[in-house]
Protein backbone atom coordinates (compact mmCIF):
# COMPACT_ATOMS: atom_id res chain seq x y z
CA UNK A 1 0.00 0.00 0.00
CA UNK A 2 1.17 3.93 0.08
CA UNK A 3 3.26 5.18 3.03
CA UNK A 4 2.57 8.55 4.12
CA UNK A 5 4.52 9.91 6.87
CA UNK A 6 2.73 13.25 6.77
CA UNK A 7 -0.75 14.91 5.71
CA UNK A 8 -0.76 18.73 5.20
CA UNK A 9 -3.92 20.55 5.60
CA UNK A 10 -4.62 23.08 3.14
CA UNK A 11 -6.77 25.51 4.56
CA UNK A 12 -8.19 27.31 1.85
CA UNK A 13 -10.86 25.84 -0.04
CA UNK A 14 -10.54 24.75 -3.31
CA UNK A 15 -12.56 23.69 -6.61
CA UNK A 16 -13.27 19.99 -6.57
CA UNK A 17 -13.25 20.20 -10.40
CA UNK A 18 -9.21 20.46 -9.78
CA UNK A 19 -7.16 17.35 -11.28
CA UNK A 20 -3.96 15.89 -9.97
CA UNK A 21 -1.83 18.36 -11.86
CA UNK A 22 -3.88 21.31 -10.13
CA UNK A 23 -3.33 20.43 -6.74
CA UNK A 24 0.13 19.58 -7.43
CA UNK A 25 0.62 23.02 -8.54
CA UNK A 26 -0.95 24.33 -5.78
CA UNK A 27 0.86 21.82 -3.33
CA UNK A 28 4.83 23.02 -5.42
CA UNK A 29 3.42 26.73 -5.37
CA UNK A 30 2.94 26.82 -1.23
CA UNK A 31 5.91 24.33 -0.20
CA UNK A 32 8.17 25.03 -3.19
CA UNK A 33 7.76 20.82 -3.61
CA UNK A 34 5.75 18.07 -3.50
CA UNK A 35 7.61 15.97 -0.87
CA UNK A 36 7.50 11.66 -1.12
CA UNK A 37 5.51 10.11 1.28
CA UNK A 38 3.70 13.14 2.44
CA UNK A 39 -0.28 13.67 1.68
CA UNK A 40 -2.17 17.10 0.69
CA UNK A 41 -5.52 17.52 2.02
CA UNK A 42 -7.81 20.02 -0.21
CA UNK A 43 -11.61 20.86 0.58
CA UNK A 44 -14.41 23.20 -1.09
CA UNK A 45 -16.07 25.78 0.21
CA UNK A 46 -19.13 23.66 1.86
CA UNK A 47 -16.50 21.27 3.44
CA UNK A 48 -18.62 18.44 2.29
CA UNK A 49 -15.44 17.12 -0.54
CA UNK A 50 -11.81 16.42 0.29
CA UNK A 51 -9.33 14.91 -2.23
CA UNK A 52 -5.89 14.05 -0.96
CA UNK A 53 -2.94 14.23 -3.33
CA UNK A 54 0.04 12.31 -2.12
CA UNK A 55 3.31 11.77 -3.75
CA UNK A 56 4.88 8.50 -3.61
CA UNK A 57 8.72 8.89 -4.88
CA UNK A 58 7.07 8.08 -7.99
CA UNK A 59 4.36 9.78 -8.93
CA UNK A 60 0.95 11.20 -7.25
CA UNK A 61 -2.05 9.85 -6.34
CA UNK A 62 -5.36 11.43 -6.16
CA UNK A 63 -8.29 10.00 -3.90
CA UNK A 64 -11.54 11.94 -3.01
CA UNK A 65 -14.29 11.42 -0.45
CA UNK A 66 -17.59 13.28 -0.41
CA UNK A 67 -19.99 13.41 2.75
CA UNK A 68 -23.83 12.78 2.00
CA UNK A 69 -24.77 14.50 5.01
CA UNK A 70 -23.15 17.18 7.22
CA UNK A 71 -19.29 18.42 6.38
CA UNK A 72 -15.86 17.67 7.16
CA UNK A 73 -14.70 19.53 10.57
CA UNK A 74 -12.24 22.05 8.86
CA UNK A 75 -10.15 25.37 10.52
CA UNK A 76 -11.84 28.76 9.17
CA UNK A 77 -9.89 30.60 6.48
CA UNK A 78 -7.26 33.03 8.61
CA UNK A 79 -7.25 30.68 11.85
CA UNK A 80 -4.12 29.19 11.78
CA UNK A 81 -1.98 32.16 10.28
CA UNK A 82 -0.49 31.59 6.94
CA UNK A 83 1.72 28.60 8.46
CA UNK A 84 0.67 25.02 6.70
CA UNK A 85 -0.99 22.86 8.87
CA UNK A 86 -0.09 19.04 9.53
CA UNK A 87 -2.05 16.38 10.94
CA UNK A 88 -1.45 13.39 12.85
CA UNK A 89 -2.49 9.55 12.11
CA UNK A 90 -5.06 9.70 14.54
CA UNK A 91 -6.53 13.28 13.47
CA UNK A 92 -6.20 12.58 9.67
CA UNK A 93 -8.25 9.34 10.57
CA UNK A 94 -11.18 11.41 12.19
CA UNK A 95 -11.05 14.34 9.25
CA UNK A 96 -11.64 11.66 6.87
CA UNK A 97 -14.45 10.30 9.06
CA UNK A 98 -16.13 13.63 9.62
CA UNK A 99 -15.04 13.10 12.88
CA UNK A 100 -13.92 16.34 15.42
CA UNK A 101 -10.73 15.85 14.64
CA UNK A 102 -9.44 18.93 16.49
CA UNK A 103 -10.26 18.00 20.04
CA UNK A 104 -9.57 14.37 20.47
CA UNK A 105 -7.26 14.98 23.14
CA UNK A 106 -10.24 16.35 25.28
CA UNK A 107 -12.43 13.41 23.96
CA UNK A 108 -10.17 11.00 25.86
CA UNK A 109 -11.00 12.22 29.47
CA UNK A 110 -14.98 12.77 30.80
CA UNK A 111 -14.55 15.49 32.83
CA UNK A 112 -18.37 15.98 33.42
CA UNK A 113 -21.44 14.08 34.47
């Protein structure tokens, strides 16, 4: 199967209709290069469509996922600075879920009754 020893989030939305070679050129155009083994997370504006581009030492790969109902849990536009954003196993597991990705640490403990 395909490694990936990091995910990036891009924070921005983008247009679905955007091919491999798109993101790629978005993906060389923030990082100056599309690194092997690492993974690009994209979204649209509704935050209902994600496609991942990942770069195997080979070539890229592009895989999307679309969410019937609800969105993906995504950081607002201007929240994290301009700085790219990376994402763990467990956190790129819930994103891809629709999961709150973003506060599993605080999931872990009950704190409340």
């Amino acid at each position: 199967m395909i490694r990936i020893d990091a995910v990036w989030l891009a924070v921005d939305p983008i247009d679905m209709r955007s091919g491999a070679d798109r993101l790629l050129a978005s993906v060389v155009q923030v990082f100056g290069a599309a690194q092997a083994n690492h993974g690009y997370l994209f979204t649209n504006t509704r935050a209902n469509r994600i496609k991942l581009l990942m770069h195997d030492g080979f070539g890229v790969w592009c895989a999307a996922r679309r969410l019937n109902i609800g969105g993906f849990v995504w950081p607002r536009e201007g929240s994290t600075g301009t700085a790219p954003m990376t994402l763990t196993r467990e956190q790129f597991d819930a994103l891809v879920l629709g999961l709150p990705w973003q506060r599993l640490e605080a999931l872990k403990q009950i704190t409340r009754m």
